[in-house]
N, C-alpha and C. Protein backbone atom coordinates (compact mmCIF):
# COMPACT_ATOMS: atom_id res chain seq x y z
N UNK A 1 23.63 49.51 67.91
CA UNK A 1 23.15 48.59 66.86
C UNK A 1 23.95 47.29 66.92
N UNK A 2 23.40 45.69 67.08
CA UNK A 2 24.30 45.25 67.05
C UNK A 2 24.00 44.43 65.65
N UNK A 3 25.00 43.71 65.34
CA UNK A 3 25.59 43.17 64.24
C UNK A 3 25.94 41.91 64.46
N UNK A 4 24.85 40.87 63.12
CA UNK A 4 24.93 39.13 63.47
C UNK A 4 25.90 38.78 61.50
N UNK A 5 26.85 38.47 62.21
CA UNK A 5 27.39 37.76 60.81
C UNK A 5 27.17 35.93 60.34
N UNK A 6 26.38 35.69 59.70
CA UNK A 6 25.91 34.56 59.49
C UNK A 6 26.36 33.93 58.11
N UNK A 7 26.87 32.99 57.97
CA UNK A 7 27.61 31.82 57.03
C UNK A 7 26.47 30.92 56.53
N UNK A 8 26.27 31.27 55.69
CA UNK A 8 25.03 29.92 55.18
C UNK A 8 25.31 29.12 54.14
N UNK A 9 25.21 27.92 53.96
CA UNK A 9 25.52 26.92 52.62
C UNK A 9 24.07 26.96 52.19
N UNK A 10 24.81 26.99 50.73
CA UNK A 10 23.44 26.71 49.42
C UNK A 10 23.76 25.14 49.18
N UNK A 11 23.43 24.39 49.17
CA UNK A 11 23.69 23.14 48.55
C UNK A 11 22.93 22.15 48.20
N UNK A 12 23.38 21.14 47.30
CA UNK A 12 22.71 20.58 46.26
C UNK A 12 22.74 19.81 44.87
N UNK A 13 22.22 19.21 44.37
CA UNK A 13 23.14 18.94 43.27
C UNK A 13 23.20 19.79 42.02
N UNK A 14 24.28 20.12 41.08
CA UNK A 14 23.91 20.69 40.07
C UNK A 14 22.91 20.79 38.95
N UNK A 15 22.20 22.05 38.60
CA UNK A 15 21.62 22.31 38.00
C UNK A 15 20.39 22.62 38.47
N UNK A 16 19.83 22.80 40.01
CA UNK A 16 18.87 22.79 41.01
C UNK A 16 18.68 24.42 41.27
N UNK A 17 19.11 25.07 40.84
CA UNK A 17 18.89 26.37 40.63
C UNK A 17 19.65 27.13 41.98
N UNK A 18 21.03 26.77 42.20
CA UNK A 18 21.60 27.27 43.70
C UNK A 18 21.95 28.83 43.41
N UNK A 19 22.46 28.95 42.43
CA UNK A 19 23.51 30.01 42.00
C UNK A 19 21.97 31.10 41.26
N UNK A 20 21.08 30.71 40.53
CA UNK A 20 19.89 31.51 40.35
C UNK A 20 19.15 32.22 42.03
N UNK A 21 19.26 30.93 42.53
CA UNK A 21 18.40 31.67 43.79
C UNK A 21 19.08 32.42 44.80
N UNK A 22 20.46 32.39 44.72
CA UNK A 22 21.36 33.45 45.37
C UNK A 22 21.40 34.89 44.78
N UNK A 23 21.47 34.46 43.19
CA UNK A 23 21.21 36.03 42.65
C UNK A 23 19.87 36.45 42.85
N UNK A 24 18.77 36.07 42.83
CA UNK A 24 17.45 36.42 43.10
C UNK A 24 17.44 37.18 44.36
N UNK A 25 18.06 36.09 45.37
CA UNK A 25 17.57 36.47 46.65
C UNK A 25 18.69 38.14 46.78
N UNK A 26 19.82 37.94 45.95
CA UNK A 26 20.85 39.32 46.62
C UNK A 26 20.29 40.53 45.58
N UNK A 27 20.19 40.34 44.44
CA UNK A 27 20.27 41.17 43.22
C UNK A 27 18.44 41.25 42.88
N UNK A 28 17.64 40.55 43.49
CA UNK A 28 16.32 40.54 42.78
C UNK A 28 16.00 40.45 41.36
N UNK A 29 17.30 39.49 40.61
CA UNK A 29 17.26 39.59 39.01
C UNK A 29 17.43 37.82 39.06
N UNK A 30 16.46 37.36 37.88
CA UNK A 30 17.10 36.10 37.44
C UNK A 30 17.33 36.16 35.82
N UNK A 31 17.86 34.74 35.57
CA UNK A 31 18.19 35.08 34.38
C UNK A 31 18.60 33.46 34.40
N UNK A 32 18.32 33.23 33.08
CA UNK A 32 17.93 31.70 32.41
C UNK A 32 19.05 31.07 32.60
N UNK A 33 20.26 31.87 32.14
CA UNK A 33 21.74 31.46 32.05
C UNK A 33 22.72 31.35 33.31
N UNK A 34 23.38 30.20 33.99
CA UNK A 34 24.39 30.56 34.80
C UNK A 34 24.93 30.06 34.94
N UNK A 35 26.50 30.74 35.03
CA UNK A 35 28.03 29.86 35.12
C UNK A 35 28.04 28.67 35.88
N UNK A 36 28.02 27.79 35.91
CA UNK A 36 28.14 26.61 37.41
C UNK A 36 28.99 26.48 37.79
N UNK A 37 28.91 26.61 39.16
CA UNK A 37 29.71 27.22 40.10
C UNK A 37 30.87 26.00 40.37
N UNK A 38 32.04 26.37 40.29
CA UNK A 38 33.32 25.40 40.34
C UNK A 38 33.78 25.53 41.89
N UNK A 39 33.69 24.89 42.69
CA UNK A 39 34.30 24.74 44.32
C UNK A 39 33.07 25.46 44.98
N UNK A 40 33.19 26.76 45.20
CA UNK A 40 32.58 27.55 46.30
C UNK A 40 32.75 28.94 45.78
N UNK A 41 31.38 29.40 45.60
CA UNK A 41 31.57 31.18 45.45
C UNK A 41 30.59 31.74 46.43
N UNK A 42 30.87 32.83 47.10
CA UNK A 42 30.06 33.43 47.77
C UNK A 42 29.48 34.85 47.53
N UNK A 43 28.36 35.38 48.26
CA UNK A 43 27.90 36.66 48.36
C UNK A 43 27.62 37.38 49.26
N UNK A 44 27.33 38.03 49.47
CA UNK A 44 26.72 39.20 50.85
C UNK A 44 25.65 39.77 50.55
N UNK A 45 24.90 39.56 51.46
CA UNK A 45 23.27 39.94 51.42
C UNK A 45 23.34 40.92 53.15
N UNK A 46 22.88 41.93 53.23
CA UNK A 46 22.70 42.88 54.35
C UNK A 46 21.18 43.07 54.63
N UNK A 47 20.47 42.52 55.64
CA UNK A 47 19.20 42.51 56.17
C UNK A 47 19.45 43.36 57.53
N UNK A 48 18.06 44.45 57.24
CA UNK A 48 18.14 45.26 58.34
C UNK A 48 17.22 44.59 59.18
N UNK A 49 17.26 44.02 59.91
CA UNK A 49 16.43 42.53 60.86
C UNK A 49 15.30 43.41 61.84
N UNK A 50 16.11 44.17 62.20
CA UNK A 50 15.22 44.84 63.31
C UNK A 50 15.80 46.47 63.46
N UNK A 51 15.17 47.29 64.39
CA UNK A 51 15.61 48.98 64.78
C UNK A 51 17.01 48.78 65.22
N UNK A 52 17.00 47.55 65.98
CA UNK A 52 17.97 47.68 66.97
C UNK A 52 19.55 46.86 65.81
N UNK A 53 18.72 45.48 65.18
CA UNK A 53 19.85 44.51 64.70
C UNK A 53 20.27 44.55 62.70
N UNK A 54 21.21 44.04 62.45
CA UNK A 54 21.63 44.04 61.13
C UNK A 54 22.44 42.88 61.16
N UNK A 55 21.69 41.84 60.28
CA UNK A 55 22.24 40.78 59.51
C UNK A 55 23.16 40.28 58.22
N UNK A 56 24.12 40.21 58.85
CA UNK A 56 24.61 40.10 57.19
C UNK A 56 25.16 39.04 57.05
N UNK A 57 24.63 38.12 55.78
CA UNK A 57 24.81 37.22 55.56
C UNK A 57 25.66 36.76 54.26
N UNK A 58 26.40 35.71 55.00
CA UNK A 58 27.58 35.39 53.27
C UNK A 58 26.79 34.11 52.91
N UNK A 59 26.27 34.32 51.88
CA UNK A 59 25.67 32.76 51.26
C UNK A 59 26.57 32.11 50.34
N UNK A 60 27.15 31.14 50.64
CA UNK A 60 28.46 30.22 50.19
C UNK A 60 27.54 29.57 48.86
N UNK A 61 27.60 29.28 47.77
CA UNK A 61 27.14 28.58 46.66
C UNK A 61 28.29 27.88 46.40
N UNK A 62 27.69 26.18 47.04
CA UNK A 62 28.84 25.15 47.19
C UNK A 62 28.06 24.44 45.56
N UNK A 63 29.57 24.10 45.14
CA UNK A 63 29.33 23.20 43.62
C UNK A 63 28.37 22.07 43.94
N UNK A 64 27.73 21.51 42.76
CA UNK A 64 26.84 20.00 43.50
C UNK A 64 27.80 19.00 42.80
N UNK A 65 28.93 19.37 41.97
CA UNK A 65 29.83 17.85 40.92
C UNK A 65 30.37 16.71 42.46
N UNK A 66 29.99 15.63 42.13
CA UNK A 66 30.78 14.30 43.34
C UNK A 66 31.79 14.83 43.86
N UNK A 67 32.75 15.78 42.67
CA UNK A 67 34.61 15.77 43.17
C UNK A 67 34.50 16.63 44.53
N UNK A 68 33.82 17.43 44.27
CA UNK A 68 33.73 18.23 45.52
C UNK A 68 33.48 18.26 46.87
N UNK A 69 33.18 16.86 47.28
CA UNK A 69 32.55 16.58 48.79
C UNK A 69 33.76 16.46 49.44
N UNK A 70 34.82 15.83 48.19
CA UNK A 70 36.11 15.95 49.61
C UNK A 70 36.71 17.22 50.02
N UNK A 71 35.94 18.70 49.54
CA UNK A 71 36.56 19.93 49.34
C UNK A 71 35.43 20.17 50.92
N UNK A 72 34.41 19.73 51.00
CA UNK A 72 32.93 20.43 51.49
C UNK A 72 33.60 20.38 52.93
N UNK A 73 34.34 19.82 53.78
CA UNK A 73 34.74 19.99 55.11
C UNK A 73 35.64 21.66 55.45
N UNK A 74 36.27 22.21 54.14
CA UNK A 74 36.73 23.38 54.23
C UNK A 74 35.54 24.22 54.26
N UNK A 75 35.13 24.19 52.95
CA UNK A 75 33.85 24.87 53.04
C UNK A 75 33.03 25.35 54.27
N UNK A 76 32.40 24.40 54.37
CA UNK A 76 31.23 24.61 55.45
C UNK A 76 31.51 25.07 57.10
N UNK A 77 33.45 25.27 57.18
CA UNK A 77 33.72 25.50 58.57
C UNK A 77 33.38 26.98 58.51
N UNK A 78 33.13 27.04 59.68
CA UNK A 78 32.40 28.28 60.09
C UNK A 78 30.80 28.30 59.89
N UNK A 79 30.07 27.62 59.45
CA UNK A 79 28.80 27.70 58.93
C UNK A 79 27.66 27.90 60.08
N UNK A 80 26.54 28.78 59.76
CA UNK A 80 25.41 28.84 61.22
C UNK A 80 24.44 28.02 60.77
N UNK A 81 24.13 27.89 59.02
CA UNK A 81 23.23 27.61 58.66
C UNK A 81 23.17 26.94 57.27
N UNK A 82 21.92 26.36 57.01
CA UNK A 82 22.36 25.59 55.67
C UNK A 82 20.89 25.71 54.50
N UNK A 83 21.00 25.42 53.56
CA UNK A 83 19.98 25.72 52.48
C UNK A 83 20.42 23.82 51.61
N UNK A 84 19.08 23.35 51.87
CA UNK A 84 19.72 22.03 50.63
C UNK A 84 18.27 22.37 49.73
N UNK A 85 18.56 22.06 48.63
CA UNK A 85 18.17 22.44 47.09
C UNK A 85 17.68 21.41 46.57
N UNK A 86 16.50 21.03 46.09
CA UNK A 86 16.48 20.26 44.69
C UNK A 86 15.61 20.81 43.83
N UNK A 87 15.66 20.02 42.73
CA UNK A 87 14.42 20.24 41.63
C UNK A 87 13.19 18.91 41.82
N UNK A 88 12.51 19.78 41.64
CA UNK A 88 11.03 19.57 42.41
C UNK A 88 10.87 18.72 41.51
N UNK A 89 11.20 18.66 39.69
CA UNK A 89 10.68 17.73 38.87
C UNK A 89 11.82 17.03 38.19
N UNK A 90 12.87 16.59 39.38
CA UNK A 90 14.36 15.92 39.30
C UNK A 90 14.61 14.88 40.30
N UNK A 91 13.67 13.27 40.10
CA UNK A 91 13.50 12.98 41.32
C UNK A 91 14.58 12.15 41.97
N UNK A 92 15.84 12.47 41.15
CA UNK A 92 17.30 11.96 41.72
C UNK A 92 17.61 12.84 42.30
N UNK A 93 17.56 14.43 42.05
CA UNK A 93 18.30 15.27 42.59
C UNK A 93 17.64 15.50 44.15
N UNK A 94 16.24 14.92 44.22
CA UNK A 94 15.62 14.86 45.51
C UNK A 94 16.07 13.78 46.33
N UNK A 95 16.46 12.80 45.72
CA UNK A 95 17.12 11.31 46.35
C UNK A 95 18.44 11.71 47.36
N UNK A 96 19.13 12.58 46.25
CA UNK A 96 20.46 12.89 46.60
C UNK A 96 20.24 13.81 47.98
N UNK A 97 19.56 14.31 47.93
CA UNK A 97 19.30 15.75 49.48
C UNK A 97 19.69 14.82 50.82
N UNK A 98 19.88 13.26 50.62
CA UNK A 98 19.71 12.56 51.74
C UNK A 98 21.83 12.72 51.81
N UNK A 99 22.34 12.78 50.46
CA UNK A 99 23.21 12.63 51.09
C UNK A 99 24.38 13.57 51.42
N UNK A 100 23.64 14.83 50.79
CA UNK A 100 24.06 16.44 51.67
C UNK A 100 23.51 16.44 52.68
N UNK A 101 22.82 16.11 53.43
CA UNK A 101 22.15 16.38 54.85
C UNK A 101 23.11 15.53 55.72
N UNK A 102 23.54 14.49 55.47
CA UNK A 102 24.44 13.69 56.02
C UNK A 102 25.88 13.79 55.80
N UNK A 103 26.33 14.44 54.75
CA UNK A 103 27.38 15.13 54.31
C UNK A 103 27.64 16.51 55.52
N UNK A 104 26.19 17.20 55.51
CA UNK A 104 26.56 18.56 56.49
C UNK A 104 26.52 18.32 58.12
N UNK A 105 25.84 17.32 58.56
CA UNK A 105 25.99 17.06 59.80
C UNK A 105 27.20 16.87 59.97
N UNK A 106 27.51 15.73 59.20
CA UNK A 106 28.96 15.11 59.68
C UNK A 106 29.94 16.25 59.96
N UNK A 107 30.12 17.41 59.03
CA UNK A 107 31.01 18.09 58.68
C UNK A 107 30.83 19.37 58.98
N UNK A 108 29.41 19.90 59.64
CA UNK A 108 28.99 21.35 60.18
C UNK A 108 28.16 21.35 61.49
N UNK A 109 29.29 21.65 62.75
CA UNK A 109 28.38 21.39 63.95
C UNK A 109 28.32 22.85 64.75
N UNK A 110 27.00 23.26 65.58
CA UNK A 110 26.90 23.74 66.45
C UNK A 110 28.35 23.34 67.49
N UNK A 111 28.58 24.60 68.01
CA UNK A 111 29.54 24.09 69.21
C UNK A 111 29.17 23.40 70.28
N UNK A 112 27.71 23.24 70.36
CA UNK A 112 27.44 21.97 71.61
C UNK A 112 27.27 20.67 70.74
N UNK A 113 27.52 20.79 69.59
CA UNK A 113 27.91 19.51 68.90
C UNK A 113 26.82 18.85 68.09
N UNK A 114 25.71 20.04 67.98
CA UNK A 114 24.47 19.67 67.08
C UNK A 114 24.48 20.24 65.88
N UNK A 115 23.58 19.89 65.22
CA UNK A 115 23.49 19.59 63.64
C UNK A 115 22.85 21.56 63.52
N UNK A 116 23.52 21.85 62.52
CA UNK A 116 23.08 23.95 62.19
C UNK A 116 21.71 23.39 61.27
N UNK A 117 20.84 24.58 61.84
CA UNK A 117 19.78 24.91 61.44
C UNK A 117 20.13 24.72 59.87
N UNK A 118 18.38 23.94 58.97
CA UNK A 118 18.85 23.40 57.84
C UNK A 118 17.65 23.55 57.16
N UNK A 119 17.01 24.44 56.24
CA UNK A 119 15.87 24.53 55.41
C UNK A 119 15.78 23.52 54.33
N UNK A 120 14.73 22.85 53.61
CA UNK A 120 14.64 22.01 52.36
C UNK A 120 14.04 22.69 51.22
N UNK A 121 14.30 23.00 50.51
CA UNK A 121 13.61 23.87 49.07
C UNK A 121 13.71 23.14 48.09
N UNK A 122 12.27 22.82 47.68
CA UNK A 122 11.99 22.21 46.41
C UNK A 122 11.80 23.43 45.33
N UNK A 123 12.71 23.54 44.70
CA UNK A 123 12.91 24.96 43.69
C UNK A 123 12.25 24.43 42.21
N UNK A 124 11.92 24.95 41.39
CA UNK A 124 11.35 24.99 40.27
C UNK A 124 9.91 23.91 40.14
N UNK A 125 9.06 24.59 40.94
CA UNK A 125 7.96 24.42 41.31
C UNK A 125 6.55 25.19 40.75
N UNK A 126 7.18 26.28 39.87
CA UNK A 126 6.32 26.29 38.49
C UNK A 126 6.43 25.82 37.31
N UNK A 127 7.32 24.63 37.39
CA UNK A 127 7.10 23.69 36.27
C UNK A 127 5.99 23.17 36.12
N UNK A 128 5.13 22.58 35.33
CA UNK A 128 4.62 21.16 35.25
C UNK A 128 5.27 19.69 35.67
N UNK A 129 5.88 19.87 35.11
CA UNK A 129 6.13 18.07 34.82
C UNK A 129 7.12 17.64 36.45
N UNK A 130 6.08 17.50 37.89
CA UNK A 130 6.71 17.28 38.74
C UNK A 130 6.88 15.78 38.85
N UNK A 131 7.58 16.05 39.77
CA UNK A 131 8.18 14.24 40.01
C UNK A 131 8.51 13.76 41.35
N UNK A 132 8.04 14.78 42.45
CA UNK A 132 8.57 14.43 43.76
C UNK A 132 7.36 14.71 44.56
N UNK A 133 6.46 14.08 45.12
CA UNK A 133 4.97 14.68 45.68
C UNK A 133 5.24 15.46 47.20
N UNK A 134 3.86 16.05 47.57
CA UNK A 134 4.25 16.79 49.01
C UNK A 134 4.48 16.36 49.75
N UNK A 135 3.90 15.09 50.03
CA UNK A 135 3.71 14.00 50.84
C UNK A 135 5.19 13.28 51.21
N UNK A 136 5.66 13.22 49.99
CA UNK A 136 7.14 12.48 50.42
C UNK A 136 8.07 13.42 50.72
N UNK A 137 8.29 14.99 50.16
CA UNK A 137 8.75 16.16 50.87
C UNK A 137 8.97 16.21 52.49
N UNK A 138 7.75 16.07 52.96
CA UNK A 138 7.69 16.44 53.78
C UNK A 138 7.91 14.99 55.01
N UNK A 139 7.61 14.55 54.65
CA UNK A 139 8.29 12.88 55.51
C UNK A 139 10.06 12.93 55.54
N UNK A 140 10.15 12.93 54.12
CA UNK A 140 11.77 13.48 54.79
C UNK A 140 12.05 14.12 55.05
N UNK A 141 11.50 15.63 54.91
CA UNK A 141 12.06 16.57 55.90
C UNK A 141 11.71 16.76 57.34
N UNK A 142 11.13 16.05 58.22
CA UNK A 142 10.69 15.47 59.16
C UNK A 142 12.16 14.14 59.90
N UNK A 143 12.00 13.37 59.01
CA UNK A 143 12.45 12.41 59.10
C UNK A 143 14.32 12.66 59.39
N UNK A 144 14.97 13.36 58.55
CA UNK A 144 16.34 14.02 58.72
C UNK A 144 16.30 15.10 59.37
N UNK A 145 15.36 16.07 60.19
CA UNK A 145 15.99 17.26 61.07
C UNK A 145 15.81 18.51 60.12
N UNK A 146 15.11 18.26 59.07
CA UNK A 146 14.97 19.72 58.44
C UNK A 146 14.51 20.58 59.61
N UNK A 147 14.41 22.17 59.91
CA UNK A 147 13.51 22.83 60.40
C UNK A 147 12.42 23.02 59.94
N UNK A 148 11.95 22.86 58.45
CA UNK A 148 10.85 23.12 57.72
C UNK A 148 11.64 22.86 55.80
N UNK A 149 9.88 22.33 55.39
CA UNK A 149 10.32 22.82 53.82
C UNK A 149 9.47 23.66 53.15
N UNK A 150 10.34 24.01 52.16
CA UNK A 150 9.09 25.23 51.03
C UNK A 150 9.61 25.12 49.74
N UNK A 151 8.29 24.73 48.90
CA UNK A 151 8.16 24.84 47.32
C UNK A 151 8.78 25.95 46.80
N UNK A 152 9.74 26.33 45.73
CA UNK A 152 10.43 27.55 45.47
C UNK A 152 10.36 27.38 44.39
N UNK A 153 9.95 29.18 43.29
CA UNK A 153 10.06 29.16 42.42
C UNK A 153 11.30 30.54 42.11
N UNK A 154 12.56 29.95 41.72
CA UNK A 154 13.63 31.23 41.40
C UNK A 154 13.03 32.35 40.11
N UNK A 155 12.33 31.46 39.50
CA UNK A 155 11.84 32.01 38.15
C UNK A 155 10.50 33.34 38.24
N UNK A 156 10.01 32.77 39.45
CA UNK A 156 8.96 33.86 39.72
C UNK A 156 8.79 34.21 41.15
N UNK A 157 10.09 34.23 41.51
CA UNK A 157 10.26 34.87 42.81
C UNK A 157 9.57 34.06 44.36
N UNK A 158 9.16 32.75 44.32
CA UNK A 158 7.93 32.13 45.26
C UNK A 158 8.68 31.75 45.95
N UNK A 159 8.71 32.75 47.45
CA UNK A 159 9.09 31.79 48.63
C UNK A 159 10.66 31.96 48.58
N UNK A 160 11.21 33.13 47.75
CA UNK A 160 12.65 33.34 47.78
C UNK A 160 13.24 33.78 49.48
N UNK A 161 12.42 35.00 49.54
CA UNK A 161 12.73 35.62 50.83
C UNK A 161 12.28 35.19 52.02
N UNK A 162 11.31 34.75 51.51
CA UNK A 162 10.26 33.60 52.75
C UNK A 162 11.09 33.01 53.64
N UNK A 163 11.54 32.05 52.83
CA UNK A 163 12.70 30.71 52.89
C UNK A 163 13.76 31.41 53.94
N UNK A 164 14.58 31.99 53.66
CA UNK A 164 15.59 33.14 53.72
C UNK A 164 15.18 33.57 55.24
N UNK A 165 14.31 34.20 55.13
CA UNK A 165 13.77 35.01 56.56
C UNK A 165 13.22 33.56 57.59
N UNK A 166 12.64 32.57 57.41
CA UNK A 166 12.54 31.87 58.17
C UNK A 166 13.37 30.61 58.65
N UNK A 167 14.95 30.76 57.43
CA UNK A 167 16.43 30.16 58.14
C UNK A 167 17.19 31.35 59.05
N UNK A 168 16.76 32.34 58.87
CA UNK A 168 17.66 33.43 59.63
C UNK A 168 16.91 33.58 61.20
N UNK A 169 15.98 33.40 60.96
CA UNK A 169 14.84 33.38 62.42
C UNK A 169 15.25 32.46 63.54
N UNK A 170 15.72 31.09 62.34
CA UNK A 170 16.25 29.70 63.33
C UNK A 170 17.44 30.26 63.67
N UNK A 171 18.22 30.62 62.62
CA UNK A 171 19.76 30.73 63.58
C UNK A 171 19.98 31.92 64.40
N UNK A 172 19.26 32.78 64.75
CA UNK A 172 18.96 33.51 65.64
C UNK A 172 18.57 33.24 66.24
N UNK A 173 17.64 32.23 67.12
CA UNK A 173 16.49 31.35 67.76
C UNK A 173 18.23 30.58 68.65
N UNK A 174 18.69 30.04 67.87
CA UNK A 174 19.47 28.88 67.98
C UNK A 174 21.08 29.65 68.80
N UNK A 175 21.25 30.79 68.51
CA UNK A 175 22.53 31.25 68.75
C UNK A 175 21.89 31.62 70.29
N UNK A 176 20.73 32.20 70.59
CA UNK A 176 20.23 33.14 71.38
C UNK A 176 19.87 31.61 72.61
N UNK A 177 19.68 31.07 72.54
CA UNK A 177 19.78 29.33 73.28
C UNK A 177 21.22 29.15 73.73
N UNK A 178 22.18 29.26 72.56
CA UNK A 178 23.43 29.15 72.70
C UNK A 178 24.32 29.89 74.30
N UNK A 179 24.04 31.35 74.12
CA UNK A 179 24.53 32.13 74.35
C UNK A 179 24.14 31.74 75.60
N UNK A 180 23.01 31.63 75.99
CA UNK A 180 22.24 31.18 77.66
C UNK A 180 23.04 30.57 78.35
N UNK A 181 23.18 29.00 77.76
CA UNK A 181 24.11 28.24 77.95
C UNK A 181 25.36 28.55 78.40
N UNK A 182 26.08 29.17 78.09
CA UNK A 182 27.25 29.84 78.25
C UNK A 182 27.16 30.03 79.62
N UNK A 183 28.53 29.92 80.29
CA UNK A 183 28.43 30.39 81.85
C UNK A 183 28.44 31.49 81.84
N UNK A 184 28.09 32.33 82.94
CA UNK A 184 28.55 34.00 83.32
C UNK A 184 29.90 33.67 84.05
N UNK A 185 30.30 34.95 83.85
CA UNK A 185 31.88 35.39 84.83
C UNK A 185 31.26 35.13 85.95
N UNK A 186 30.10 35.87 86.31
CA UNK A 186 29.91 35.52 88.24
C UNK A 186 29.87 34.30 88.70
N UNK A 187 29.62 33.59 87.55
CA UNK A 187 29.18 31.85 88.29
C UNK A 187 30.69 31.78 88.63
N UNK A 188 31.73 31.94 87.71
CA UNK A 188 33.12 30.78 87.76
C UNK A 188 33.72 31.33 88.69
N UNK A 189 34.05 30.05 89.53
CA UNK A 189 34.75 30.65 90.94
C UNK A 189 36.52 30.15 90.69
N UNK A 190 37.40 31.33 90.53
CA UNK A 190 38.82 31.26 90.65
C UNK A 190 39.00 31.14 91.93
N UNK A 191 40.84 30.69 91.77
CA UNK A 191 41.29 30.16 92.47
C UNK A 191 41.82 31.11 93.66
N UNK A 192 41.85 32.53 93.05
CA UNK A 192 42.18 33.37 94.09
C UNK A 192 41.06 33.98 95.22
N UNK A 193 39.98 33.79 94.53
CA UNK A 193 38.54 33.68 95.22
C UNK A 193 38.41 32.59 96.57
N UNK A 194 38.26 31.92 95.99
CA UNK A 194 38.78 29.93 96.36
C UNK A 194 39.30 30.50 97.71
N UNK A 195 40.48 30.59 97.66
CA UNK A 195 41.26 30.72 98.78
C UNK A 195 41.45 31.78 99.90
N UNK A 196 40.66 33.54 99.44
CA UNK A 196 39.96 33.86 100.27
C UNK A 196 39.22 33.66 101.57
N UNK A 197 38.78 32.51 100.85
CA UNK A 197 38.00 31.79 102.00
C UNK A 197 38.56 31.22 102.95
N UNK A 198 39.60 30.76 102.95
CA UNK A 198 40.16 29.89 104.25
C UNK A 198 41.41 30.82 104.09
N UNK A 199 41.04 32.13 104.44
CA UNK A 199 42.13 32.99 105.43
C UNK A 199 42.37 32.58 106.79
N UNK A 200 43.56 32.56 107.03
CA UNK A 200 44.02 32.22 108.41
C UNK A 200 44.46 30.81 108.33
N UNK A 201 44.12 30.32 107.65
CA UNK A 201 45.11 28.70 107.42
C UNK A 201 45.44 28.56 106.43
N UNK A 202 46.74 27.77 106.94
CA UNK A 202 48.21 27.61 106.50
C UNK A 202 48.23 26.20 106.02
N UNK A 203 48.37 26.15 104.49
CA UNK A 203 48.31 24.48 103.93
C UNK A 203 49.90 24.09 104.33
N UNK A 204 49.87 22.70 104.93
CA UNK A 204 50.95 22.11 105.42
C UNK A 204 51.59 21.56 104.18
């Protein structure tokens, strides 16, 4: 059986429902009320992915307050993957997604030095009273490197696991690219190899 440990950031600005849709997605419970989250709290979610694989994922619920961006470079080390958040009928908190996306590049890279797989969720999307259309959704998430976006409702469950299962797909997609890359032992030729070769002569 093998075993993928995956680091994901929730992020966003406060009050965007980060810390609801982590309990949803781990606990399958929401609830109207929640502490807001001061620095960084995390959870563990265990997905049986496949016969063969098991996912387990720590979903980091990074604070959205300003003070905290100079904290977000600790944070996010180690990260495979990322979740940015707004409210669908909060059309600052959608403004702002431009400058966590640029916040996480800067500060969360693939080891060949690219930007980690990055979902957009417009959360509380069974409201009425919206304020951010599809149309402009989706231009910026296009436009900055999202992999995709999806309308989310924490309140009635829409697109919780969806979301979830189709960021875990990318960074599996993305590690499994990775790994290719990587040389084999047979390619790298040592030095004791090396010199095998010119048995019988003597370096002057």
């Amino acid at each position: 059986m093998t075993e993928h440990l995956m680091k994901i950031l929730i992020v966003g600005d406060v009050c965007v429902g980060k810390t609801a849709f982590i309990h949803r997605y781990v606990k399958g419970q929401f609830n109207n009320m929640y502490k807001m989250a001061v620095g960084a709290d995390f959870s563990i979610k265990v997905l049986h992915w496949s016969d063969k694989e098991i996912v387990r994922l720590q979903l980091w619920d990074i604070a959205g307050q300003e003070r905290v961006t100079s904290m977000t470079r600790l944070y996010y080390k180690g990260a495979l993957g990322c979740v940015v958040m707004f409210d669908v009928t909060d059309s600052s908190s959608f403004l702002r997604c431009l400058h966590w996306k640029r916040d996480l590049d800067d500060k969360a890279k693939l080891p060949n030095g690219g930007p980690i797989p990055c979902i957009l969720l417009a959360n509380k999307c069974d409201l009425p009273q919206r304020a951010v259309s599809a149309e402009s959704i989706d231009t910026f998430s296009k436009d900055n490197g999202f992999i995709t976006w999806m309308e989310t409702s924490v309140k009635e469950n829409k697109n919780v696991g969806e979301a979830m299962r189709m960021l875990v797909k990318e960074i599996l997609s993305v590690q499994s690219s990775l790994d290719q890359l990587e040389p084999r032992s047979s390619d790298t030729v040592h030095p004791q190899q090396n010199s095998s070769l010119k048995k019988g002569k003597r370096c002057c």
